[in-house]
C-alpha atoms as a PDB file:
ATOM      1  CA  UNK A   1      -9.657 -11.772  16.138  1.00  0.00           C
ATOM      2  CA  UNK A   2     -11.394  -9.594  13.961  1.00  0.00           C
ATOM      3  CA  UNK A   3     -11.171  -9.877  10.143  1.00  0.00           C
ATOM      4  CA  UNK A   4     -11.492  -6.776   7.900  1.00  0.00           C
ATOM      5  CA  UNK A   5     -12.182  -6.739   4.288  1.00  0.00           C
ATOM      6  CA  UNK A   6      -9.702  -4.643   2.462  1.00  0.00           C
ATOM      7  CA  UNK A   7     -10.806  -2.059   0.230  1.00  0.00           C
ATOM      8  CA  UNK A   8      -9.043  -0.071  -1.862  1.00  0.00           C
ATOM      9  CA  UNK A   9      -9.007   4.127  -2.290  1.00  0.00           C
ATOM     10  CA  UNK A  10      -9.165   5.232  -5.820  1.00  0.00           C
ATOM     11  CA  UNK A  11      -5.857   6.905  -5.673  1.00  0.00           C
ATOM     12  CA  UNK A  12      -4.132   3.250  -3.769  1.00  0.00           C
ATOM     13  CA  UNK A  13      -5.570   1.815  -6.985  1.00  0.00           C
ATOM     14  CA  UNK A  14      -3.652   4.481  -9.214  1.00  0.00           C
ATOM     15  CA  UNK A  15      -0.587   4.415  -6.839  1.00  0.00           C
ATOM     16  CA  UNK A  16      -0.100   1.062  -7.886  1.00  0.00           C
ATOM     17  CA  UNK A  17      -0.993   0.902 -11.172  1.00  0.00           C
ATOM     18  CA  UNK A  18       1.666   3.672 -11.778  1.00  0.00           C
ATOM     19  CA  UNK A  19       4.669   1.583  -9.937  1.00  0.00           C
ATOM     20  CA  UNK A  20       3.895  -1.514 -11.890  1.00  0.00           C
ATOM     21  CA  UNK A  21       3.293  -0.197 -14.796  1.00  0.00           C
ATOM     22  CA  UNK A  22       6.788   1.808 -14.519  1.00  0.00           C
ATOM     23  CA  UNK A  23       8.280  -1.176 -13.869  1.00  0.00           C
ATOM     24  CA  UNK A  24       6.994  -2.914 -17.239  1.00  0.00           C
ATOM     25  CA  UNK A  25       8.032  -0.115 -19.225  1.00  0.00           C
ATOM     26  CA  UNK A  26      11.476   0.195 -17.565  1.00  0.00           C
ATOM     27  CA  UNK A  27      12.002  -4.038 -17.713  1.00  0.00           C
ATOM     28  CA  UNK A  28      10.428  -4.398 -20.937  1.00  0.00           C
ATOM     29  CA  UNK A  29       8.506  -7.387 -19.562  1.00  0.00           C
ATOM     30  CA  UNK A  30       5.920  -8.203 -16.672  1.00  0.00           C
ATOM     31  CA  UNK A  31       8.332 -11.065 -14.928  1.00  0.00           C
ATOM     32  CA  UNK A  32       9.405  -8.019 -11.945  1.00  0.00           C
ATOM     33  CA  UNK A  33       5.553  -6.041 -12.285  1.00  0.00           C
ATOM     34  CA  UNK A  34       4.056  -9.251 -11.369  1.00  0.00           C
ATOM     35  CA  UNK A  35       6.610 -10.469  -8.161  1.00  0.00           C
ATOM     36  CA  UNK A  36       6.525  -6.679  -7.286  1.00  0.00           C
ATOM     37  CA  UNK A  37       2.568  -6.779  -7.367  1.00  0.00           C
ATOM     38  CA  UNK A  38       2.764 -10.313  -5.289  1.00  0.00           C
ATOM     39  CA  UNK A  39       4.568  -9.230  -2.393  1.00  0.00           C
ATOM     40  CA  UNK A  40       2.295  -6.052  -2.491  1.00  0.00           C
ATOM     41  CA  UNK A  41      -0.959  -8.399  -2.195  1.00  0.00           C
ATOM     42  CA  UNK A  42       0.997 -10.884   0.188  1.00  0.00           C
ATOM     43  CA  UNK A  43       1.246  -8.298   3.028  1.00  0.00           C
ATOM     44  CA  UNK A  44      -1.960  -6.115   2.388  1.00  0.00           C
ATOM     45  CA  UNK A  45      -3.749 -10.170   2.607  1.00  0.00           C
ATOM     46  CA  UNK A  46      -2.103 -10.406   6.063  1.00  0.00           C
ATOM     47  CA  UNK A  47      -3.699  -6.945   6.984  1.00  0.00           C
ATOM     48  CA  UNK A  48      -7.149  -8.536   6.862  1.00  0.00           C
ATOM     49  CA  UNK A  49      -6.450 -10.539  10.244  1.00  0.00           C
ATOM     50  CA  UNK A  50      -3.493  -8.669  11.982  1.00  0.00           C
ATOM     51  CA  UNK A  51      -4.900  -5.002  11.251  1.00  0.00           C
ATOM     52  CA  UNK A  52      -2.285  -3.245  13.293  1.00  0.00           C
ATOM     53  CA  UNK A  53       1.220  -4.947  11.662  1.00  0.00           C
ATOM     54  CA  UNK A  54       1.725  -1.565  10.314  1.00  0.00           C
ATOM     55  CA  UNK A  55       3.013   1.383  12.367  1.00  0.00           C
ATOM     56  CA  UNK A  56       1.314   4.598  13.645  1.00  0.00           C
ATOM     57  CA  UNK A  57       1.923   7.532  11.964  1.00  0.00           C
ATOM     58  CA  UNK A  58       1.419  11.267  12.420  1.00  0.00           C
ATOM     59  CA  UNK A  59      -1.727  11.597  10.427  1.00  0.00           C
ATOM     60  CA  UNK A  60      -4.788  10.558  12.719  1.00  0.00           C
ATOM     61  CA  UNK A  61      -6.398   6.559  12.158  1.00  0.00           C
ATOM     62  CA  UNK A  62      -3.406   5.940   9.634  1.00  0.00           C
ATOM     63  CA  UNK A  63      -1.318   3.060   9.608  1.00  0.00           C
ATOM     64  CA  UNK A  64       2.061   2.367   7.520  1.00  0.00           C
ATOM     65  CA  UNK A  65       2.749  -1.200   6.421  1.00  0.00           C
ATOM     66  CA  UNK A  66       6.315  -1.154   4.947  1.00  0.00           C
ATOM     67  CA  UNK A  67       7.028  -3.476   2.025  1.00  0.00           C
ATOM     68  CA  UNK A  68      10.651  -3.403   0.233  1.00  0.00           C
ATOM     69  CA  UNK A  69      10.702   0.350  -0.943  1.00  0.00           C
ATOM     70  CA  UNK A  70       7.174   0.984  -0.133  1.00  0.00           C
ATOM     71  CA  UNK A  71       5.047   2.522   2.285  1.00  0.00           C
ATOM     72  CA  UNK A  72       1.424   0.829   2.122  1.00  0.00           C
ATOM     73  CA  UNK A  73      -0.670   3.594   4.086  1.00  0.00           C
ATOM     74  CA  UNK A  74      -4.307   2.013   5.733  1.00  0.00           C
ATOM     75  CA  UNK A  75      -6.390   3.027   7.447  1.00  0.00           C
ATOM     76  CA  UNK A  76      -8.301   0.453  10.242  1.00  0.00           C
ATOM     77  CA  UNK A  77     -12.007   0.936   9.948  1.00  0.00           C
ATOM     78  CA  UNK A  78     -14.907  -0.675  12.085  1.00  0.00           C
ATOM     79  CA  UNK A  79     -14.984  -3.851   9.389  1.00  0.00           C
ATOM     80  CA  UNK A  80     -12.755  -2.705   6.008  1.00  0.00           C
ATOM     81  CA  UNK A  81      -9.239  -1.546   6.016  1.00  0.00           C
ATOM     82  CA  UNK A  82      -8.908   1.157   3.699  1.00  0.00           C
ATOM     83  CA  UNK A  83      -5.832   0.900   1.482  1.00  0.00           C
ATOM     84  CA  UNK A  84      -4.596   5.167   1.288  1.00  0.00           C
ATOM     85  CA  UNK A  85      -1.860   5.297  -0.712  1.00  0.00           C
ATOM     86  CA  UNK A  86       1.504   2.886  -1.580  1.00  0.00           C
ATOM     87  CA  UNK A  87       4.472   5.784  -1.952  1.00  0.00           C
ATOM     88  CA  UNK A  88       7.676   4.703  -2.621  1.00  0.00           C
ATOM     89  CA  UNK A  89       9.683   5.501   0.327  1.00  0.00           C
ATOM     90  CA  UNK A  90      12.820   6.932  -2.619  1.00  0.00           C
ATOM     91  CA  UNK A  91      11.296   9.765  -3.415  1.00  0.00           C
ATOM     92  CA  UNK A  92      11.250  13.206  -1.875  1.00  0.00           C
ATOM     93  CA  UNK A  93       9.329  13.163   1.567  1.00  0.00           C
ATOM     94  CA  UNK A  94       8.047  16.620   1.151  1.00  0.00           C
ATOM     95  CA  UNK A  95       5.578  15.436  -1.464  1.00  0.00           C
ATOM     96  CA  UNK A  96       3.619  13.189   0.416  1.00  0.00           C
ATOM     97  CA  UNK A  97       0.097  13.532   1.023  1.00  0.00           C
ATOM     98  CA  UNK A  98      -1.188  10.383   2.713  1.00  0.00           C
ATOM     99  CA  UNK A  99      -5.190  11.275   2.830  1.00  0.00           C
ATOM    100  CA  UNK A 100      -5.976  13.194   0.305  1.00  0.00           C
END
């Protein structure tokens, strides 16, 4: 069994700042933010020694881990999994751009 660091992509970082932070503004407190950004961590941790949970998907080397209303997108490298993007799966399909 291999173990991969996980790394982040600037725009994963940004992707996930924006949900919890939209949650905190919506809620008016960080009780939901902070569960949301739990489960979040709890299944990108399990990435690090089961690298291919997630699913295939059309876009070469990417992976989709889904958590609750979220797509986590990875990519598996030779030691680091690459966190992509986290889209919530609610919104329009059109406008995703997994690797960019």
């Amino acid at each position: 069994m291999v173990i991969r660091k996980i790394i982040w992509s600037p725009r994963a970082k940004l992707d996930l700042t924006d949900i919890l932070d939209y949650y905190y503004k919506r809620n008016r407190t960080k009780t939901f933010s902070k569960k949301l950004n739990l489960e979040f961590r709890k299944s990108i941790k399990l990435l690090e020694k089961h690298s291919d949970l997630g699913v295939n998907t059309d876009v070469q080397d990417i992976r989709n881990l889904i958590e609750g209303d979220y797509s986590i997108f990875y990519e598996i490298k030779s030691d680091t999994i690459e966190i992509t993007t986290i889209w919530d799966n609610r919104q329009n399909p059109d406008s995703l751009d997994i690797k960019s």
